[in-house]
Structure formats: structure tokens, C-alpha cells
C-alpha atoms as a PDB file:
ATOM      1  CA  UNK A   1     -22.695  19.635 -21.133  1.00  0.00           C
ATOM      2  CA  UNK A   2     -20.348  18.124 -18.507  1.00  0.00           C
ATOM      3  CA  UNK A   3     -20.884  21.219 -16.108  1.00  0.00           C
ATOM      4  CA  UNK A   4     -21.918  24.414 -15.022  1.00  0.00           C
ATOM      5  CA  UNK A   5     -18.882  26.799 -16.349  1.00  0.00           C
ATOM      6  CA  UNK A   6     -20.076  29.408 -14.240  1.00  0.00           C
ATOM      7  CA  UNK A   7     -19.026  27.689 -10.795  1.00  0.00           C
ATOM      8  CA  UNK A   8     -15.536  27.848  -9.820  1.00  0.00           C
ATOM      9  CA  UNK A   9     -13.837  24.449  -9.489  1.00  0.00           C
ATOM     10  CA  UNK A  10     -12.793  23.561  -5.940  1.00  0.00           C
ATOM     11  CA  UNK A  11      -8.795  24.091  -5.794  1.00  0.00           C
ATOM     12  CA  UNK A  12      -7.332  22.368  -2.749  1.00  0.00           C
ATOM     13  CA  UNK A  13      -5.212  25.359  -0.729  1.00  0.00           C
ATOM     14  CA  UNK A  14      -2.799  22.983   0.642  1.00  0.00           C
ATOM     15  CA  UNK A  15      -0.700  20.102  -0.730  1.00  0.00           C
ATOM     16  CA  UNK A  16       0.904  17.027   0.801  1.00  0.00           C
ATOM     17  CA  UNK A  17       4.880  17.045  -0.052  1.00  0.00           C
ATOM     18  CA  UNK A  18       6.220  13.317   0.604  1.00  0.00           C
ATOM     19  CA  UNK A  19       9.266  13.856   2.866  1.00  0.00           C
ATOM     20  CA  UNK A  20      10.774  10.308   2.650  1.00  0.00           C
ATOM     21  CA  UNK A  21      10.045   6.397   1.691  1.00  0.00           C
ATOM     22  CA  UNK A  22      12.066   3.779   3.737  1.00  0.00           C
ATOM     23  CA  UNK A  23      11.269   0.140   2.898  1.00  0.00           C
ATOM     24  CA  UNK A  24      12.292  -2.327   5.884  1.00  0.00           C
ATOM     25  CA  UNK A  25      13.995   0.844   7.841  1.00  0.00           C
ATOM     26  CA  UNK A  26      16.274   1.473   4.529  1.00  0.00           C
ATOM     27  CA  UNK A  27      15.625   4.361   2.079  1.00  0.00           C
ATOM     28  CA  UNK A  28      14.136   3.214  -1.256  1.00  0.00           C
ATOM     29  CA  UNK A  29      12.416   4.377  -4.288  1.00  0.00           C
ATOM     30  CA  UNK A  30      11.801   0.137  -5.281  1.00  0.00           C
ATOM     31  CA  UNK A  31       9.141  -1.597  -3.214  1.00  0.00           C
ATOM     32  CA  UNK A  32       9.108  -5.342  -2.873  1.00  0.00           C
ATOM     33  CA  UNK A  33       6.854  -7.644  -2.357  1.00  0.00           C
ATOM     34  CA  UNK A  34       6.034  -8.422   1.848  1.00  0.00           C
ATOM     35  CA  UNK A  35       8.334  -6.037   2.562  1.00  0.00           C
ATOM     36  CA  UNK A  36       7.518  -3.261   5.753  1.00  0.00           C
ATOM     37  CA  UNK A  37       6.956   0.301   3.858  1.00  0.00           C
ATOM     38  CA  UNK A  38       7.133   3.459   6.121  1.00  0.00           C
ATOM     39  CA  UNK A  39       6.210   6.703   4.251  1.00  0.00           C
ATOM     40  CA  UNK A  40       6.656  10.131   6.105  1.00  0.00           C
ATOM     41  CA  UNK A  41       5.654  13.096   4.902  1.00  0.00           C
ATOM     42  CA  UNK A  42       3.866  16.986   5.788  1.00  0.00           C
ATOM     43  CA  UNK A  43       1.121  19.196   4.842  1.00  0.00           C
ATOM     44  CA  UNK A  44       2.525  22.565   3.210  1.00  0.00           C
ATOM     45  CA  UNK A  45       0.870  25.569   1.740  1.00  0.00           C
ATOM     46  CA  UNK A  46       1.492  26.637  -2.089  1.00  0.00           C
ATOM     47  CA  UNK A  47       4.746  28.039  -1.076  1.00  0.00           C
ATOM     48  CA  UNK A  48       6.141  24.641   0.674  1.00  0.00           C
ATOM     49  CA  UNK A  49       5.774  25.746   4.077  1.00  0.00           C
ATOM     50  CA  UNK A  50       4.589  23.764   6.756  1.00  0.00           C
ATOM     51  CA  UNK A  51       1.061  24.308   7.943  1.00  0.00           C
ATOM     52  CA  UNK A  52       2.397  23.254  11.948  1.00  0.00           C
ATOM     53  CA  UNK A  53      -1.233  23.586  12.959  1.00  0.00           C
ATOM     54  CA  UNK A  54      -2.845  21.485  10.743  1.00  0.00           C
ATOM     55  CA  UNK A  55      -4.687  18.589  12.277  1.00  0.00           C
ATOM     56  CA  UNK A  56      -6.459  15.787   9.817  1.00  0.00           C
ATOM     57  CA  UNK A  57      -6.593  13.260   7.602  1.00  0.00           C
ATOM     58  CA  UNK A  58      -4.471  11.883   4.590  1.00  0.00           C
ATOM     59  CA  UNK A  59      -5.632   9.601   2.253  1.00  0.00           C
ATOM     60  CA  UNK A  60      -3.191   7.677   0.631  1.00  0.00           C
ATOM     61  CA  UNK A  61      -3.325   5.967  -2.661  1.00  0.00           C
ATOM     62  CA  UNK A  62      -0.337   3.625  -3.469  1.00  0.00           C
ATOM     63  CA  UNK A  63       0.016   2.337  -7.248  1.00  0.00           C
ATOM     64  CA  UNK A  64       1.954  -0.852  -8.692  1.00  0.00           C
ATOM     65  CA  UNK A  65       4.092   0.386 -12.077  1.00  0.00           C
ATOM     66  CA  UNK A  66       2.592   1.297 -15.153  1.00  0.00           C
ATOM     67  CA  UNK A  67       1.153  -1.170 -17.581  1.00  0.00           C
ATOM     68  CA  UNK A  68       0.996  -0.795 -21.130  1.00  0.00           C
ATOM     69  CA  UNK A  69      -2.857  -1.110 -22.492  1.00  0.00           C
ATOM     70  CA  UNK A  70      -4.249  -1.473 -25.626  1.00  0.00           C
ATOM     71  CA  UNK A  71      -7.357   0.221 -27.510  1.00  0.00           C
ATOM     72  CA  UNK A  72     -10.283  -2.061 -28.591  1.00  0.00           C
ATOM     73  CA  UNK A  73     -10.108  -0.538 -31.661  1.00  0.00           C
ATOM     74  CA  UNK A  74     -14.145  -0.961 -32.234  1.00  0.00           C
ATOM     75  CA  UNK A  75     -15.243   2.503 -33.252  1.00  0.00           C
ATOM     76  CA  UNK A  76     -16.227   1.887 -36.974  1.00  0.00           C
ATOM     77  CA  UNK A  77     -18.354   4.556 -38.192  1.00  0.00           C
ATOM     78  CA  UNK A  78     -19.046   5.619 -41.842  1.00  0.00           C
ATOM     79  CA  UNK A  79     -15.551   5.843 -43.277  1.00  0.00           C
ATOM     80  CA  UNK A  80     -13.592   6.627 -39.928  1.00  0.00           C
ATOM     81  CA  UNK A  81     -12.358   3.473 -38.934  1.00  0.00           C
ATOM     82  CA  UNK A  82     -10.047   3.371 -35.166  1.00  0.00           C
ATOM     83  CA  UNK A  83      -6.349   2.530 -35.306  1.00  0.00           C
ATOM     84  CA  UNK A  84      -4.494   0.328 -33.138  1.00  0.00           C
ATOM     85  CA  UNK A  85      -2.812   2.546 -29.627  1.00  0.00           C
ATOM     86  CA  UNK A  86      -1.752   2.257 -26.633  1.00  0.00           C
ATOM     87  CA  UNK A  87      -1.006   4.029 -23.444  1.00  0.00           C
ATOM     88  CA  UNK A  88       0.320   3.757 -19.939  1.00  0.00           C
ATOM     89  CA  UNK A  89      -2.015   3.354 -16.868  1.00  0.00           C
ATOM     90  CA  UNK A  90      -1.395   2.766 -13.402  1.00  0.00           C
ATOM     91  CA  UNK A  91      -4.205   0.521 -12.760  1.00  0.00           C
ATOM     92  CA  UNK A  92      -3.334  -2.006  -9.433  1.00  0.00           C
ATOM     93  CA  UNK A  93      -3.196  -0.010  -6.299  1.00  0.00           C
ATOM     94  CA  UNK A  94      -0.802  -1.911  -3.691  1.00  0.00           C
ATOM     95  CA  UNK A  95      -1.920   0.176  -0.790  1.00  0.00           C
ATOM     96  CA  UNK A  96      -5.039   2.540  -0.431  1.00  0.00           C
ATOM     97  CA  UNK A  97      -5.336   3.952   3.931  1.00  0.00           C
ATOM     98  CA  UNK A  98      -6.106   6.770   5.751  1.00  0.00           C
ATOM     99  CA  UNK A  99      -3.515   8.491   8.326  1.00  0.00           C
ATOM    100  CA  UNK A 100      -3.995  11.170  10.729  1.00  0.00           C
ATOM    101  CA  UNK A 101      -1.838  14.140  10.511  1.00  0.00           C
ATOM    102  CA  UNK A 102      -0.608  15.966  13.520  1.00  0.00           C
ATOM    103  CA  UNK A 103       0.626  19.738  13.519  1.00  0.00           C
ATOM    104  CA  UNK A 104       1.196  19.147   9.883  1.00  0.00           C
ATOM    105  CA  UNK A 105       3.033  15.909   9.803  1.00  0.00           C
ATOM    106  CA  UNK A 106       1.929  12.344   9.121  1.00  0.00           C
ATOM    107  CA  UNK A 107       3.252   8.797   8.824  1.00  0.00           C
ATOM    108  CA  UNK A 108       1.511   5.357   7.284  1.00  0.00           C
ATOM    109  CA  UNK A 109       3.258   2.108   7.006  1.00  0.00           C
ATOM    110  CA  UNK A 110       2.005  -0.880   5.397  1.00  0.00           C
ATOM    111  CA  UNK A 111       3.179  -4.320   3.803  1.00  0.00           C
ATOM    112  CA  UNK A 112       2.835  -4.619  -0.096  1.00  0.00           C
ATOM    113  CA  UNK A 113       1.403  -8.056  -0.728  1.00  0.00           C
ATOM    114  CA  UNK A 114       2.917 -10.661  -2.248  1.00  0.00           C
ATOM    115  CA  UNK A 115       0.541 -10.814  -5.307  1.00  0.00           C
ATOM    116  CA  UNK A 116       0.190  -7.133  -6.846  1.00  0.00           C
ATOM    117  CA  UNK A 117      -2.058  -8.683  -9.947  1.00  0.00           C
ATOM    118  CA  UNK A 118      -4.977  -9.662  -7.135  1.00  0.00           C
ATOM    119  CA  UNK A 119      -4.857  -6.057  -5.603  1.00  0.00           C
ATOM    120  CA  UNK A 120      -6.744  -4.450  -8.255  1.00  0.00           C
END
């Protein structure tokens, strides 16, 4: 058993809609390395609209591009013997910080280092 299927999972009522990404005051969807990222964005309810008097916390989580990783192909049991796969993972986080949000609004900013591979 992984859990109890009689208690009801814990849906989050709101979501956080990212509003815009500027990298060194300019618009981007690329980030580069010891550059100055500013990400803006609000807290909405299911239906997009803005939850104005919602004061908190965000969490944000940023990840470097996905990497292509390989199976250890080790599961040899009886006759069933793994095959070779892969899959994409974002695995290195660039930026992980809190922000406060204020009447539904929030803005972080960080630099992304210059060495994603030691962020991990």
C-alpha cells in the first residue's frame, strides 16, 4: 500500500500564473549564465483571476534544461531481462527562494551562476 485511498488528496485552490521573465531588464525565455533574472508574476484562482487580497509566500523552484538519462539496465530476474532507455529529467536547479506576495502579486530576482553542473 502507498496510502490510505479513503482520504482525499490535498488539491491546492489557487495557482501561481507567471506574468513575465526579463533577464538584465530585457524580456527573455533564454537565461545566461551571471546574468540579473527578474521574474514577476500573481496568485489567481482556478478561473485566472487575481486573488488581490492574498498575502504570502511563493516558493520558487528554477531548473537548468533537460538532460537525457540512461537506465542501469540491472533488473535481471528469471527470464525478464531490462532493456536499454532513456528519458528526460530536469535535474540541476539554478535558483530555489522564497518571495513574499502582496495583494496577490510577487516578484524574485536572482543571478544564475556561472557553473549550472555544481548547482545540483
Amino acid at each position: 500500500m502507498l496510502g490510505d485511498p479513503s482520504i482525499r488528496l490535498a488539491y491546492p485552490t489557487l495557482k501561481v500564473i507567471t506574468e513575465e521573465i526579463k533577464q538584465d531588464g530585457i524580456v527573455s525565455d533564454t537565461l545566461k549564465a551571471l546574468s540579473k533574472v527578474t521574474i514577476k508574476g500573481k496568485v489567481t484562482d482556478k478561473n485566472n483571476v487575481l486573488q488581490a487580497n492574498y498575502n504570502g509566500t511563493v516558493y520558487t523552484t528554477i531548473f537548468d534544461k533537460e538532460k537525457k538519462i540512461y537506465n542501469l539496465v540491472n533488473d535481471v530476474s528469471g527470464n525478464d531481462v531490462s532493456l536499454p532507455d532513456s528519458f528526460l529529467l530536469r535535474k540541476n536547479i539554478i535558483y530555489r527562494g522564497k518571495s513574499s506576495v502582496t495583494n496577490g502579486e510577487f516578484t524574485c530576482s536572482f543571478i544564475v551562476p556561472k557553473d549550472l553542473v555544481l548547482v545540483a
